[in-house]
Protein backbone atom coordinates (compact mmCIF):
# COMPACT_ATOMS: atom_id res chain seq x y z
CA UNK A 1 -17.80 1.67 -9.94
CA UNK A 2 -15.27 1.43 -12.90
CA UNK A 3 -14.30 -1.75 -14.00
CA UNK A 4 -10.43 -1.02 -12.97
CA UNK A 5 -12.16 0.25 -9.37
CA UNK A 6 -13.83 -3.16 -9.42
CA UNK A 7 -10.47 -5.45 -10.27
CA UNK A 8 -8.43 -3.64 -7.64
CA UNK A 9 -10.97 -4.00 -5.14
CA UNK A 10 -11.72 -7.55 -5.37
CA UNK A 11 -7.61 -8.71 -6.11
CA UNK A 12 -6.43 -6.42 -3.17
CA UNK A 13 -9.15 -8.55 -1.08
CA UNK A 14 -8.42 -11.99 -2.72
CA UNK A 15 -5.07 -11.43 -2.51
CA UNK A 16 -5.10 -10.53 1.53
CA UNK A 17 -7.27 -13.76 2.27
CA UNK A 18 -4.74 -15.81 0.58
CA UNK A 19 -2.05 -14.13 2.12
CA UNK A 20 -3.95 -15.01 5.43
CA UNK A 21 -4.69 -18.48 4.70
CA UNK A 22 -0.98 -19.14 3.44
CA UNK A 23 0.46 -17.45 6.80
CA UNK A 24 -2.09 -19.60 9.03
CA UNK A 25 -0.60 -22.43 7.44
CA UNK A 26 2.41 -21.66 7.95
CA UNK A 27 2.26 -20.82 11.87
CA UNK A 28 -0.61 -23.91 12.10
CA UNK A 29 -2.62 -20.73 13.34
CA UNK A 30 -6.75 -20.98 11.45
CA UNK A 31 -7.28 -19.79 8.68
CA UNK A 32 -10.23 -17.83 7.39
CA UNK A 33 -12.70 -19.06 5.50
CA UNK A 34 -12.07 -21.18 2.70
CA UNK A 35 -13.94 -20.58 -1.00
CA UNK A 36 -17.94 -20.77 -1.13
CA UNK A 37 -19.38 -20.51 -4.45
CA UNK A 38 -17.90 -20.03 -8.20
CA UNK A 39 -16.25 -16.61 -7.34
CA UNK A 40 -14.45 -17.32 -4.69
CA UNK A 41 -13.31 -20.68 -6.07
CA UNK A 42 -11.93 -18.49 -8.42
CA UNK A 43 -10.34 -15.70 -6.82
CA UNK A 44 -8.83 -17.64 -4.69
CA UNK A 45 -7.79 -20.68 -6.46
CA UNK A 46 -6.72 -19.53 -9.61
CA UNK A 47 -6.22 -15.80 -9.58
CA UNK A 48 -4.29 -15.77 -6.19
CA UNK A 49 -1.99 -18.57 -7.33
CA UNK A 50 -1.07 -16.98 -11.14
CA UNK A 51 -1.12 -13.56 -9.29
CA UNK A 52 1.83 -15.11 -7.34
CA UNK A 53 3.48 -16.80 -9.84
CA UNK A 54 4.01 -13.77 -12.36
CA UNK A 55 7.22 -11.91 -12.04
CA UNK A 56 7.20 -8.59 -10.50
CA UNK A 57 8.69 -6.38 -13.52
CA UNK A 58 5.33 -7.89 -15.77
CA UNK A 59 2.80 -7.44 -12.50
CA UNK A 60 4.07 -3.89 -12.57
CA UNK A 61 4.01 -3.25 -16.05
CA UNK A 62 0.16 -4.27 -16.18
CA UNK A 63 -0.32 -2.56 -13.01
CA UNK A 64 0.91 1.25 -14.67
CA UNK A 65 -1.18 0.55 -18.28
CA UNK A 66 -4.61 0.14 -16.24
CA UNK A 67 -6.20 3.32 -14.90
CA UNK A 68 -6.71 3.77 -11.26
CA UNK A 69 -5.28 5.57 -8.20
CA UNK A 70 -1.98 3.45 -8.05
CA UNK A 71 -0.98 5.68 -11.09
CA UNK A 72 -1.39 9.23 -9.02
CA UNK A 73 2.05 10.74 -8.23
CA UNK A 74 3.37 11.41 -4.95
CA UNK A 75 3.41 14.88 -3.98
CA UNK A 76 6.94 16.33 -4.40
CA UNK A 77 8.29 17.18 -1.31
CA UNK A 78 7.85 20.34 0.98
CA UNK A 79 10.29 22.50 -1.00
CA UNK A 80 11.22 23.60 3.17
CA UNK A 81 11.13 22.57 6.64
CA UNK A 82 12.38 18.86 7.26
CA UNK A 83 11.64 16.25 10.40
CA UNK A 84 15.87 15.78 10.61
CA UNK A 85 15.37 19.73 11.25
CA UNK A 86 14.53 18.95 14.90
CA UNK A 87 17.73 17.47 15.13
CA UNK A 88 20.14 20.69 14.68
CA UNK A 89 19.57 23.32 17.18
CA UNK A 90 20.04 26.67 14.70
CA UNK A 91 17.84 25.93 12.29
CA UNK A 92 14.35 26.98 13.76
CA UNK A 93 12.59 28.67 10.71
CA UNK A 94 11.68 32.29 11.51
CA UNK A 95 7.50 31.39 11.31
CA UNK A 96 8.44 28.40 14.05
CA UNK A 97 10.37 31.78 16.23
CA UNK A 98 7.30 33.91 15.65
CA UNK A 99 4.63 31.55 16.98
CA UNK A 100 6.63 30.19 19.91
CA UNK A 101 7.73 27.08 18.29
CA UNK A 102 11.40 26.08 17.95
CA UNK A 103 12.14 29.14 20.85
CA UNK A 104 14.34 25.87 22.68
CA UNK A 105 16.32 25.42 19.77
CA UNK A 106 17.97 28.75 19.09
């Protein structure tokens, strides 16, 4: 696994405990568990905390320099054919008229 791999892994899962344990305090609900050991002292203690602390516009510039998949692009989108398409009655695409689909709409 790639270092980068490795970060996002570990922050994403830091990150969503400390969410949880923040939330449960919040709603007096229980939390999970709380840090055993060096690593998750740290993770959760001091990475969580600074995490939250930096502004968004700097998290998100560090975010696009590092390599990983949260740098892919979306896929442009389908060039036709639309889910608001459903909504006007005429505009059944001749493949949708050919295979029986779209035959209520026009």
């Amino acid at each position: 696994m790639s270092f980068s791999r490795w970060l996002r892994s570990n922050s994403e899962h830091y990150l969503m405990i400390a969410a949880q344990q923040r939330v449960a305090r919040e709603h007096d609900a229980r939390a999970p568990r709380g840090p055993r050991g060096l690593r998750d002292f740290f993770w959760l203690r001091v990475f969580a905390p600074t995490y939250r602390l930096v502004p968004w516009p700097l998290r998100h510039k560090i975010m696009l320099a590092m390599p990983g998949s949260h740098r892919q692009q979306w896929a442009p989108p389908p060039s036709r054919g639309s889910a608001a398409r459903s909504l006007f009655p005429s505009t059944a695409t001749q493949q949708e008229k050919e295979s029986g689909n779209g035959t209520d709409r026009g």
